[in-house]
PDB file of N, CA and C in Angstrom:
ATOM      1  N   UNK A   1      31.601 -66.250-259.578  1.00  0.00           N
ATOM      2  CA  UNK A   1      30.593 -65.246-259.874  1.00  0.00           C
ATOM      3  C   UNK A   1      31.197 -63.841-259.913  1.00  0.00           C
ATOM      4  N   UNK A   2      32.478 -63.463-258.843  1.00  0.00           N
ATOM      5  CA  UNK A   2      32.422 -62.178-259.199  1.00  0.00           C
ATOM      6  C   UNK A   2      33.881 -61.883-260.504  1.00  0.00           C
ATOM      7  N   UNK A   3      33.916 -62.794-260.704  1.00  0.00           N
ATOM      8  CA  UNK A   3      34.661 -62.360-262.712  1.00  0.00           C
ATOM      9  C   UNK A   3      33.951 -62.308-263.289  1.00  0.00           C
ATOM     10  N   UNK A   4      32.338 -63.109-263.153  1.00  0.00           N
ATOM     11  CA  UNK A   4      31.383 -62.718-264.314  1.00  0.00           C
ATOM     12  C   UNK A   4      30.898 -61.217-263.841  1.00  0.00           C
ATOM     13  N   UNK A   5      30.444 -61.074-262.756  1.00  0.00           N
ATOM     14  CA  UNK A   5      30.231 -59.821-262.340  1.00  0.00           C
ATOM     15  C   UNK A   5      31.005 -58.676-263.306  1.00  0.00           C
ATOM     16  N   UNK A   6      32.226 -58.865-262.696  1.00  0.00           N
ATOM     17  CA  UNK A   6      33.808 -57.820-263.443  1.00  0.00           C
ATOM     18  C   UNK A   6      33.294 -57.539-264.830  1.00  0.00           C
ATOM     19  N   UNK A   7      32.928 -59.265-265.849  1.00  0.00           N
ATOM     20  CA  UNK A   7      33.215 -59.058-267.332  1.00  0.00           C
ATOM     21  C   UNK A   7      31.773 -58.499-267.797  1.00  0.00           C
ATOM     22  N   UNK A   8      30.700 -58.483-267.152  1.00  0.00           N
ATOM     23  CA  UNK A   8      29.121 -57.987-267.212  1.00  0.00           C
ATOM     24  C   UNK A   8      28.946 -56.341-267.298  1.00  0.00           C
ATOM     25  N   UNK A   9      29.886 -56.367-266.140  1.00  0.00           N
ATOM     26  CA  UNK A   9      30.308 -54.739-266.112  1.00  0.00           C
ATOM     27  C   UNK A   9      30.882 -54.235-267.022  1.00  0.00           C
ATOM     28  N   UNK A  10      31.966 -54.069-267.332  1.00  0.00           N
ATOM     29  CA  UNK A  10      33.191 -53.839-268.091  1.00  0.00           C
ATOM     30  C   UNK A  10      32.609 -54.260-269.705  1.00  0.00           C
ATOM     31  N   UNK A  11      31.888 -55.180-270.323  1.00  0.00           N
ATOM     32  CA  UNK A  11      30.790 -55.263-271.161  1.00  0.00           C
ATOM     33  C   UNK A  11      30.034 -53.925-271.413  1.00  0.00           C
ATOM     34  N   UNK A  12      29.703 -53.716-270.104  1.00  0.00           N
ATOM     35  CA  UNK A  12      28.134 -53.068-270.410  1.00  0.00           C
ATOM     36  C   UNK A  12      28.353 -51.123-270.007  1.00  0.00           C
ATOM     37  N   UNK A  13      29.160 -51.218-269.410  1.00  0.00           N
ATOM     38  CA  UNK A  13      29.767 -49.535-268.914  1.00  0.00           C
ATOM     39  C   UNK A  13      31.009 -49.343-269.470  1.00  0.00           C
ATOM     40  N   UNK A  14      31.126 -48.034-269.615  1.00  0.00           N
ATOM     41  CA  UNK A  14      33.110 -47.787-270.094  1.00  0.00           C
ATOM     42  C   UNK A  14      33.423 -47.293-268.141  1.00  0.00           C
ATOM     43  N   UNK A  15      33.773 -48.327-267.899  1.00  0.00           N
ATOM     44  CA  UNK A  15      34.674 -48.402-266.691  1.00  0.00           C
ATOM     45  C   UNK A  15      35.545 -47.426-266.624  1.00  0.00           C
ATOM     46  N   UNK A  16      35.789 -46.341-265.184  1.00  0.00           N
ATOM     47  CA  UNK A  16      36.816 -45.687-265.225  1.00  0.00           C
ATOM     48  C   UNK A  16      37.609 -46.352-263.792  1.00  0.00           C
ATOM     49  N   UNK A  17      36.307 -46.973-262.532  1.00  0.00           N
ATOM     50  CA  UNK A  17      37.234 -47.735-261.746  1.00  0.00           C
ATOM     51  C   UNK A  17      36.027 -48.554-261.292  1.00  0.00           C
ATOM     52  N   UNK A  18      36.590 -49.717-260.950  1.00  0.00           N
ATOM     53  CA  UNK A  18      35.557 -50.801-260.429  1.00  0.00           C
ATOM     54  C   UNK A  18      36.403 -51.600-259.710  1.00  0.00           C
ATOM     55  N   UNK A  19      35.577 -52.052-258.505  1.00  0.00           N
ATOM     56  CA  UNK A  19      36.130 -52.982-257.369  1.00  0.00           C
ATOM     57  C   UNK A  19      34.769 -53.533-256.490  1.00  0.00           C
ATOM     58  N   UNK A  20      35.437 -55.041-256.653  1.00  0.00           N
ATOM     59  CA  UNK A  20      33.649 -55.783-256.422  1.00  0.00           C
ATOM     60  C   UNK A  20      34.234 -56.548-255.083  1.00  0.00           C
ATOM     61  N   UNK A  21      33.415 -56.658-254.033  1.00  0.00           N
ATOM     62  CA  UNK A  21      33.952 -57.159-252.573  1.00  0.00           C
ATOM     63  C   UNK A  21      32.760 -58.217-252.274  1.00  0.00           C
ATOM     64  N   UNK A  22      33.723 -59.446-252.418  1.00  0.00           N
ATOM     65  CA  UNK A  22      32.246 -60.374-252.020  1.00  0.00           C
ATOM     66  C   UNK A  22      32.096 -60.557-249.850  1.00  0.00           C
ATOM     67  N   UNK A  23      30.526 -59.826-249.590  1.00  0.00           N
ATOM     68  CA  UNK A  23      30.309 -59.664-248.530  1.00  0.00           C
ATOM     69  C   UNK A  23      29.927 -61.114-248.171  1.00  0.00           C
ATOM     70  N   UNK A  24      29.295 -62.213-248.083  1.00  0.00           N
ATOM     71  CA  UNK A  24      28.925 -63.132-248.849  1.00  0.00           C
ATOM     72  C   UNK A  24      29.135 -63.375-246.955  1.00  0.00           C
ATOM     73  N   UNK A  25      30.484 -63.095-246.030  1.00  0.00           N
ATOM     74  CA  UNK A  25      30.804 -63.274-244.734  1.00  0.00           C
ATOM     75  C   UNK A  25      29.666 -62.813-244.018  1.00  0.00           C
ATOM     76  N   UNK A  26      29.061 -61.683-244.039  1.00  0.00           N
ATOM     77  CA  UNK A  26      28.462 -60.695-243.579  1.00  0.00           C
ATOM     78  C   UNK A  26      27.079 -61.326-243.520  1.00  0.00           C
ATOM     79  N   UNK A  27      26.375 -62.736-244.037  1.00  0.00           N
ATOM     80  CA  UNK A  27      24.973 -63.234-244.078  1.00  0.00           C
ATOM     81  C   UNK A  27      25.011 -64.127-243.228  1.00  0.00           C
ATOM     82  N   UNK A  28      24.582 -64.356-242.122  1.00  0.00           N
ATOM     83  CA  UNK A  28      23.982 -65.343-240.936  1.00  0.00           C
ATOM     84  C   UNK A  28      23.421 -66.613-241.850  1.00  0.00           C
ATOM     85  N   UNK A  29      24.000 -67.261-243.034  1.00  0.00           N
ATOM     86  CA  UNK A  29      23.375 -68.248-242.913  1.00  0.00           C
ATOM     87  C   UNK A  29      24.359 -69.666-243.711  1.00  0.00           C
ATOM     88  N   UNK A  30      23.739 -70.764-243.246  1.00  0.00           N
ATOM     89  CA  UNK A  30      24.181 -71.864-243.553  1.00  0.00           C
ATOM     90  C   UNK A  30      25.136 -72.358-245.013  1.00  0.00           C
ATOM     91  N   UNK A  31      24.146 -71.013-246.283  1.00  0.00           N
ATOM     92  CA  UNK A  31      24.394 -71.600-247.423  1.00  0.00           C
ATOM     93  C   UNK A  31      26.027 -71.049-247.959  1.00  0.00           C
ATOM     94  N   UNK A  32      27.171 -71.827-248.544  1.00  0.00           N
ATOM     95  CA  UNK A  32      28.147 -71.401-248.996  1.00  0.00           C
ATOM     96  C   UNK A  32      28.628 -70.963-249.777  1.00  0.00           C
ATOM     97  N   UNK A  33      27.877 -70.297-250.921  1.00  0.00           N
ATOM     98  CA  UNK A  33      28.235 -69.245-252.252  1.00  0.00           C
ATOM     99  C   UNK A  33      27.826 -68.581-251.804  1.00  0.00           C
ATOM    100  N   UNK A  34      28.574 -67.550-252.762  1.00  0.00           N
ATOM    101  CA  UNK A  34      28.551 -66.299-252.849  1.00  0.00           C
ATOM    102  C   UNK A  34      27.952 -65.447-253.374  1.00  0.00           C
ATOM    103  N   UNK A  35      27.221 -64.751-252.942  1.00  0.00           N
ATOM    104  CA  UNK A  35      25.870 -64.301-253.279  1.00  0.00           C
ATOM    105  C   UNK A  35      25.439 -63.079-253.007  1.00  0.00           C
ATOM    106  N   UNK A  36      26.375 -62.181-251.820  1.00  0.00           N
ATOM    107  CA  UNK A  36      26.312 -61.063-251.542  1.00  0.00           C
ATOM    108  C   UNK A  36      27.660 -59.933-251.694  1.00  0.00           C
ATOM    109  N   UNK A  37      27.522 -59.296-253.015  1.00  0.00           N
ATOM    110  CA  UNK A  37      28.832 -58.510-253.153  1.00  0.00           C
ATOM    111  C   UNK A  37      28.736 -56.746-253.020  1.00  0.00           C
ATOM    112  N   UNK A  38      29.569 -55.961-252.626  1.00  0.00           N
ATOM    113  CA  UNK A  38      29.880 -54.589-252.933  1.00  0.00           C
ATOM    114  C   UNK A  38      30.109 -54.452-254.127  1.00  0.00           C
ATOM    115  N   UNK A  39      29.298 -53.487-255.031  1.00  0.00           N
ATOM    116  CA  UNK A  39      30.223 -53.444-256.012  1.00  0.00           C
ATOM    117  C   UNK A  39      30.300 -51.280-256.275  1.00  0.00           C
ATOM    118  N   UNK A  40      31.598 -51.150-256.191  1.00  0.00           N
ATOM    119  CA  UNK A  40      31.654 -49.823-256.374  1.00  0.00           C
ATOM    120  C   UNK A  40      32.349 -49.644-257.864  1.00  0.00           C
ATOM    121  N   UNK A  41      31.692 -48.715-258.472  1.00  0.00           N
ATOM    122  CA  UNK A  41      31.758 -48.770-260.021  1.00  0.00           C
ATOM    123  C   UNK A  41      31.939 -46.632-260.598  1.00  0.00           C
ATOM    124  N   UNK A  42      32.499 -46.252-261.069  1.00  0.00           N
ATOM    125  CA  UNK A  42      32.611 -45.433-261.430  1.00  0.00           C
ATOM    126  C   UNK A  42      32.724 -45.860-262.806  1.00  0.00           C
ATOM    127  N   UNK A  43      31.795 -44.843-263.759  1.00  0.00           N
ATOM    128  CA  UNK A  43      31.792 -45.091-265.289  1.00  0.00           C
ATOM    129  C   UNK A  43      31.331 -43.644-266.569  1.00  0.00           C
ATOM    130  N   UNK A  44      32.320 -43.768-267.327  1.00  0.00           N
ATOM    131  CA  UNK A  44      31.616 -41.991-267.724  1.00  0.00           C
ATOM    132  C   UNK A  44      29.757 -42.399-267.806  1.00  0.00           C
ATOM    133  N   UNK A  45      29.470 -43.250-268.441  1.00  0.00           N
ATOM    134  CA  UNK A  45      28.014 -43.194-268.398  1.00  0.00           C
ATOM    135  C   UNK A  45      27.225 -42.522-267.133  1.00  0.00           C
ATOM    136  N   UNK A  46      27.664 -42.399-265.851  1.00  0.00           N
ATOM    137  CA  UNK A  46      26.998 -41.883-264.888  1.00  0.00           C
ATOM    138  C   UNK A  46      27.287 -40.844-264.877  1.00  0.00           C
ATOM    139  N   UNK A  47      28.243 -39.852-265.626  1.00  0.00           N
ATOM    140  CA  UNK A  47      27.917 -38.138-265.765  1.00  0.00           C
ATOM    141  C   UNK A  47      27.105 -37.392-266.193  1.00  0.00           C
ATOM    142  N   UNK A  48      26.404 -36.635-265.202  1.00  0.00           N
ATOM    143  CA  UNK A  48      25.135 -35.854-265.351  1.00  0.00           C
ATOM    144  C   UNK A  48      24.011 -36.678-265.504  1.00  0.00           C
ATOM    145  N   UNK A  49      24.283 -37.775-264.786  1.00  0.00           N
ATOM    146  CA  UNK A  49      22.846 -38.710-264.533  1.00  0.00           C
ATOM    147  C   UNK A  49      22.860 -38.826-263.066  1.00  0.00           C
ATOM    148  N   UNK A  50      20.892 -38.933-262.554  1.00  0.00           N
ATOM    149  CA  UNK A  50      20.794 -39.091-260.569  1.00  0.00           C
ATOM    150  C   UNK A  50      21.439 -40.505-260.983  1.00  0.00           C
ATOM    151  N   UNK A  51      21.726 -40.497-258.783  1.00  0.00           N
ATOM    152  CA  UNK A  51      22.200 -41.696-258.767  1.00  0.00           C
ATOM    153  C   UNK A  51      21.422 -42.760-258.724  1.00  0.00           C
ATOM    154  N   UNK A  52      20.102 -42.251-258.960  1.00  0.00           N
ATOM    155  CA  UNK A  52      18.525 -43.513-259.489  1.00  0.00           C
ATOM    156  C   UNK A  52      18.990 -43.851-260.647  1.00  0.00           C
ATOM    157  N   UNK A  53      19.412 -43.043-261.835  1.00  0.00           N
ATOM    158  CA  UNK A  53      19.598 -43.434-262.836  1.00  0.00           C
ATOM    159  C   UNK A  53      20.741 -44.418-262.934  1.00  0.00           C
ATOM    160  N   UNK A  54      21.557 -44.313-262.675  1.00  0.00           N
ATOM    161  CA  UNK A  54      23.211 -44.997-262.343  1.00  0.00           C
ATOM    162  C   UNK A  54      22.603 -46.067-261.693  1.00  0.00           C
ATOM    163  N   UNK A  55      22.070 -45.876-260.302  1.00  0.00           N
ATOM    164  CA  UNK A  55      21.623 -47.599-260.252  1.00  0.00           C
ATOM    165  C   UNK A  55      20.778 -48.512-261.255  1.00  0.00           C
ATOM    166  N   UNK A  56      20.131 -47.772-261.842  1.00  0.00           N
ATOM    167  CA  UNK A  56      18.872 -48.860-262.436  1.00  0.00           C
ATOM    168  C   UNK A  56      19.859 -49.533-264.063  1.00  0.00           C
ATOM    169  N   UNK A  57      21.027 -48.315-263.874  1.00  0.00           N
ATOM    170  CA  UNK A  57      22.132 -48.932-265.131  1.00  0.00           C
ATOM    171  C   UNK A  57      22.516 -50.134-264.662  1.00  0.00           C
ATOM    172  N   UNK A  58      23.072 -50.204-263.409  1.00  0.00           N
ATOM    173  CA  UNK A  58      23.512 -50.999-263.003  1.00  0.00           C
ATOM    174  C   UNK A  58      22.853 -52.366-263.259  1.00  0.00           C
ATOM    175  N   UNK A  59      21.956 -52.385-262.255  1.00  0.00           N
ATOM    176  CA  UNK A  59      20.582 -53.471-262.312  1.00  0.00           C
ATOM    177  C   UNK A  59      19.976 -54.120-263.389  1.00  0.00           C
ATOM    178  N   UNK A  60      20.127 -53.272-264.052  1.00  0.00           N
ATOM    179  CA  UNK A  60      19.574 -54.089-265.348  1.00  0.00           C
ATOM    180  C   UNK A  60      20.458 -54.370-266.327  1.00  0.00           C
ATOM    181  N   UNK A  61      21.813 -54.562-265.711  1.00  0.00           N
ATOM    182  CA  UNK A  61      23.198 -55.610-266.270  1.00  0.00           C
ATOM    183  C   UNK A  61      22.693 -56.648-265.528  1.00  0.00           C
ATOM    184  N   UNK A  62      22.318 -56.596-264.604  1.00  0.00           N
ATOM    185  CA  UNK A  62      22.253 -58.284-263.468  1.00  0.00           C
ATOM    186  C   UNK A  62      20.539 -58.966-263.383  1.00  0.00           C
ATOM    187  N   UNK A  63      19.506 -58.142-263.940  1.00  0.00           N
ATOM    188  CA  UNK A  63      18.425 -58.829-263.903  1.00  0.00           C
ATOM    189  C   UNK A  63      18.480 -59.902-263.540  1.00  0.00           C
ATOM    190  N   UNK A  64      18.690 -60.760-265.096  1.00  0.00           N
ATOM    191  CA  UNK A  64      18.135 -61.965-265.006  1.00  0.00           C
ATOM    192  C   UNK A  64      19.090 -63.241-263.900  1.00  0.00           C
ATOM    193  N   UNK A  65      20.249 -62.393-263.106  1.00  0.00           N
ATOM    194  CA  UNK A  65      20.740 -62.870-262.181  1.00  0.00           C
ATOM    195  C   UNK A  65      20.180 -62.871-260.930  1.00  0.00           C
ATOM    196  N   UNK A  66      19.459 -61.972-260.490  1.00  0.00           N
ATOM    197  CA  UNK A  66      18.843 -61.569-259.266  1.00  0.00           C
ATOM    198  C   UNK A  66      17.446 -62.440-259.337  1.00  0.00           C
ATOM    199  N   UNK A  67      17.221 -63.321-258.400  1.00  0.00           N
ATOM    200  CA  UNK A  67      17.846 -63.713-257.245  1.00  0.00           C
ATOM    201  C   UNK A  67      17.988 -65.248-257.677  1.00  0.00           C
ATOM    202  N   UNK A  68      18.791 -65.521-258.513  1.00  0.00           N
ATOM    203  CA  UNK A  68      18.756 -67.349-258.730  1.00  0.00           C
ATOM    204  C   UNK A  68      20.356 -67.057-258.128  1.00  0.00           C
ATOM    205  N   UNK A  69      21.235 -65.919-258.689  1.00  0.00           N
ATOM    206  CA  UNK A  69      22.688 -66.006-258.216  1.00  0.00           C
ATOM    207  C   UNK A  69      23.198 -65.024-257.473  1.00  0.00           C
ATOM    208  N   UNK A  70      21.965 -64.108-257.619  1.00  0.00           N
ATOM    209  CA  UNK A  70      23.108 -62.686-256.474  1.00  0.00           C
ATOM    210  C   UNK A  70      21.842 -63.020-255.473  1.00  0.00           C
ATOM    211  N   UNK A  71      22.373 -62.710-254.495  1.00  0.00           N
ATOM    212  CA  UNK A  71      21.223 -62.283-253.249  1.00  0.00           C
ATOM    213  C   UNK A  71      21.194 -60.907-252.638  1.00  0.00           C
ATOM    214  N   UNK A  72      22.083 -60.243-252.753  1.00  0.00           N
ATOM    215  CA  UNK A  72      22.470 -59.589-252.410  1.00  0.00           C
ATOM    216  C   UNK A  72      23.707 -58.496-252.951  1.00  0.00           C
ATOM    217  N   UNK A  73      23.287 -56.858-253.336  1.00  0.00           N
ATOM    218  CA  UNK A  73      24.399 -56.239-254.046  1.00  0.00           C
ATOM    219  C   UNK A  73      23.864 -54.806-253.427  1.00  0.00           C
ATOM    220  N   UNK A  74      25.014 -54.348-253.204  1.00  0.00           N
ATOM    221  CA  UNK A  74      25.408 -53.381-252.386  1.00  0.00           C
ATOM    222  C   UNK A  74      25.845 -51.783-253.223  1.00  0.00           C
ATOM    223  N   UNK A  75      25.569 -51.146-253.828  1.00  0.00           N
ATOM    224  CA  UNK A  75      26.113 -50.117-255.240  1.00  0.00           C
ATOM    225  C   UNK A  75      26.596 -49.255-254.432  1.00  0.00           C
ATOM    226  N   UNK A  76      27.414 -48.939-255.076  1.00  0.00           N
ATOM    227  CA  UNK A  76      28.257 -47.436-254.796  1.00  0.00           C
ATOM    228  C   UNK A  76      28.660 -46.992-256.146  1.00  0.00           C
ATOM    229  N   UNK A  77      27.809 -45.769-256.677  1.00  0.00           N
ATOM    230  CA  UNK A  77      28.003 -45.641-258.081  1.00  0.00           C
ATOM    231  C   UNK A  77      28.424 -43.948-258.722  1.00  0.00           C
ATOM    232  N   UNK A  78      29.478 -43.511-258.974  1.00  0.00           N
ATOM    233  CA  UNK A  78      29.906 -42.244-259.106  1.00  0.00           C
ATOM    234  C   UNK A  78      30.168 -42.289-260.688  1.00  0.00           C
ATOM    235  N   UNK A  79      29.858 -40.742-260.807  1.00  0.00           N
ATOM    236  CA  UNK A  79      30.407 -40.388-262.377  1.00  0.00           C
ATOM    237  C   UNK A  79      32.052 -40.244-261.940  1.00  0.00           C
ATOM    238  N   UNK A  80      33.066 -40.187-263.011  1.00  0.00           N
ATOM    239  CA  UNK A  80      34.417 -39.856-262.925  1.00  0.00           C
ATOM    240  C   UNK A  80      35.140 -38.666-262.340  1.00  0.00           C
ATOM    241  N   UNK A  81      33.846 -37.789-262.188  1.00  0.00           N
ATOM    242  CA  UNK A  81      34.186 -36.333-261.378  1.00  0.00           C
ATOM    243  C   UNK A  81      33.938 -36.805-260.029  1.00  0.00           C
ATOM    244  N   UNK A  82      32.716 -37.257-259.657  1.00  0.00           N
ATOM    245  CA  UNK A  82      32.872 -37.848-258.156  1.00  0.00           C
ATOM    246  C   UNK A  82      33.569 -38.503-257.888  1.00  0.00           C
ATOM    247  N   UNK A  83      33.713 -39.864-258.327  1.00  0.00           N
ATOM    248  CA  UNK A  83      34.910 -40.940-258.137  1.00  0.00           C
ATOM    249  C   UNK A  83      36.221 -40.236-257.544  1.00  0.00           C
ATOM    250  N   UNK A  84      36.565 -39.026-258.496  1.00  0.00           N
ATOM    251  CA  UNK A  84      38.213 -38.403-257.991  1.00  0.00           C
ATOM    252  C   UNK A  84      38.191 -37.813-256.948  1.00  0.00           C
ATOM    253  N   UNK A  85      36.718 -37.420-256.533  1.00  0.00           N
ATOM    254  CA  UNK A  85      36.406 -36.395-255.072  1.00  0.00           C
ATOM    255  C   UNK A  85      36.602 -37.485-253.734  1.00  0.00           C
ATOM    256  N   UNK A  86      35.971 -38.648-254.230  1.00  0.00           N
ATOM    257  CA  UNK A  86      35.335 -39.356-253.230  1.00  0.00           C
ATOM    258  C   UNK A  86      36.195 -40.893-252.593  1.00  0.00           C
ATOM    259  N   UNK A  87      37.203 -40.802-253.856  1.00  0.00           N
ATOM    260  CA  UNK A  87      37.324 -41.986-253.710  1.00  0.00           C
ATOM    261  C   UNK A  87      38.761 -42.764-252.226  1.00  0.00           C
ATOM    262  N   UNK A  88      39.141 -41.667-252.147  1.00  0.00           N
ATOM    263  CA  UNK A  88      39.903 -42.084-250.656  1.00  0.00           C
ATOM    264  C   UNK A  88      38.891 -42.086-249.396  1.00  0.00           C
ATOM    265  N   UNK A  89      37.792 -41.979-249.517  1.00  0.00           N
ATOM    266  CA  UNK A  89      36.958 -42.191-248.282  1.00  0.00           C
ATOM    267  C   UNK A  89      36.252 -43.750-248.365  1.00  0.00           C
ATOM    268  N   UNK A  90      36.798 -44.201-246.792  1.00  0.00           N
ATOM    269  CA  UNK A  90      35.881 -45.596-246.400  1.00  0.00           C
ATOM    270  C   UNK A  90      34.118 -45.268-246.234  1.00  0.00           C
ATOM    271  N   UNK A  91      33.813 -46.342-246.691  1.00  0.00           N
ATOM    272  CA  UNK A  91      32.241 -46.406-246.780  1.00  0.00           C
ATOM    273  C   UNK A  91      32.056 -48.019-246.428  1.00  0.00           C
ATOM    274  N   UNK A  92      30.590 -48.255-245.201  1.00  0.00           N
ATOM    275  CA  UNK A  92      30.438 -49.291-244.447  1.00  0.00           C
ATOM    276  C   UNK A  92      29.577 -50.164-245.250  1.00  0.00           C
ATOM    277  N   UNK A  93      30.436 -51.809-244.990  1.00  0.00           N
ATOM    278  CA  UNK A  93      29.330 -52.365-245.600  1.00  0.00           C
ATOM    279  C   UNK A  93      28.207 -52.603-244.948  1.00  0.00           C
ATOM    280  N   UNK A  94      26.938 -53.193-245.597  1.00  0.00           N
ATOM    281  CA  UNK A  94      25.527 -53.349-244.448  1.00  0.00           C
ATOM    282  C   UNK A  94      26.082 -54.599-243.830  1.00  0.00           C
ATOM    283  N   UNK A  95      26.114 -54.218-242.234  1.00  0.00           N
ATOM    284  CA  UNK A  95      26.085 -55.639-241.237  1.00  0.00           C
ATOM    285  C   UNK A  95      24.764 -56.283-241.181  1.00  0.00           C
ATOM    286  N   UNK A  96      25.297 -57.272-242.129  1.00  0.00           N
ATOM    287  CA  UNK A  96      23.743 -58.104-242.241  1.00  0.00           C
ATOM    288  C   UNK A  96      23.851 -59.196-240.623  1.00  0.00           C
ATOM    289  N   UNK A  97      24.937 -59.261-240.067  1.00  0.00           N
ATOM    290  CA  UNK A  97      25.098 -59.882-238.578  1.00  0.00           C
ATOM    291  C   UNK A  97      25.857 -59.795-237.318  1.00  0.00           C
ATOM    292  N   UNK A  98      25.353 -57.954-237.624  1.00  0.00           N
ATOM    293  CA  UNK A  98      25.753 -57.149-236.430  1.00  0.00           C
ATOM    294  C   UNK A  98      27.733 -56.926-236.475  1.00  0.00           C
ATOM    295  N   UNK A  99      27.632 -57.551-238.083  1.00  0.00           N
ATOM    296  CA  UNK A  99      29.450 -56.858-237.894  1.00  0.00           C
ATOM    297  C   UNK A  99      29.676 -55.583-238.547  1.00  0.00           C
ATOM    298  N   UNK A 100      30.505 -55.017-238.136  1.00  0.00           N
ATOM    299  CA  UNK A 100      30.721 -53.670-238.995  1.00  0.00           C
ATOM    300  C   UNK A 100      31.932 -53.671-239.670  1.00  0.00           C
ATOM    301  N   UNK A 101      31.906 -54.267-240.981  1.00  0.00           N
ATOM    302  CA  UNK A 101      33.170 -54.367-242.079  1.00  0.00           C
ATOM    303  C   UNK A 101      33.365 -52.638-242.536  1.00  0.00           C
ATOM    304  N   UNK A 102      34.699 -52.446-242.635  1.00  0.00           N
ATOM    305  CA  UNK A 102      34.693 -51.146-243.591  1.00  0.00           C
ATOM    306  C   UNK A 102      35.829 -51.530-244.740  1.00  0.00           C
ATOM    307  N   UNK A 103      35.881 -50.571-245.884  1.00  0.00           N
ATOM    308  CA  UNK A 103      36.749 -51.351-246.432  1.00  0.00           C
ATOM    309  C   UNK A 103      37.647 -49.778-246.865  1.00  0.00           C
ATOM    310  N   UNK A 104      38.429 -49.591-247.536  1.00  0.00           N
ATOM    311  CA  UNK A 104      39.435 -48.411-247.984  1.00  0.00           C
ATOM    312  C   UNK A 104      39.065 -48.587-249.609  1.00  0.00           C
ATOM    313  N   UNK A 105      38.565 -47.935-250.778  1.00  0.00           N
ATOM    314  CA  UNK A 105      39.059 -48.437-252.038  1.00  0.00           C
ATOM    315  C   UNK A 105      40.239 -48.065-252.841  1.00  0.00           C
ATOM    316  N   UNK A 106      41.200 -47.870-251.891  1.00  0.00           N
ATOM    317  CA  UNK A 106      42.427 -47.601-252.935  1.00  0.00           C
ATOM    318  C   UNK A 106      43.381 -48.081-252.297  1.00  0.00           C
TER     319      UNK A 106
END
């Protein structure tokens, strides 16, 4: 799922950086796919758009995925001017079971 993720994206945005983290560890439950990912995406399309707008770009690449295959997606979404500001800083994923993952993106 997350290469289709990658090629959905990269399809549908002009990518300037993308990195998708399947949290999938992070869910208290029994079932074994993967279903809960980070995905941090920088794309010129998100310059001089809110970051409401940038998400709902997002989202409505994955509709008709949500919820038969994702359960769970996590956005972190910058135009290419933020991305260069922002992008050496760690940001937490949600502890969906009291763990606290962080990750570095570079």
């Amino acid at each position: 799922m997350k290469k289709n993720i990658k090629k959905k994206i990269k399809t549908s945005l002009t990518v300037f950086y993308l990195k998708i983290i399947d949290n999938s560890k992070l869910h208290q439950s029994n079932v074994k796919t993967s279903k809960h990912y980070k995905i941090i995406v920088s794309a010129y399309e998100f310059n001089n758009i809110s970051l409401l707008q940038q998400h709902k770009k997002v989202y409505k690449i994955f509709f008709k995925d949500i919820p038969q295959k994702i359960y769970s997606i996590q956005l972190h979404t910058y135009s290419v001017t933020e991305w260069k500001k922002k992008r050496n800083q760690k940001f937490k994923s949600i502890p969906c079971i009291k763990k606290n993952y962080t990750y570095k993106y570079n």
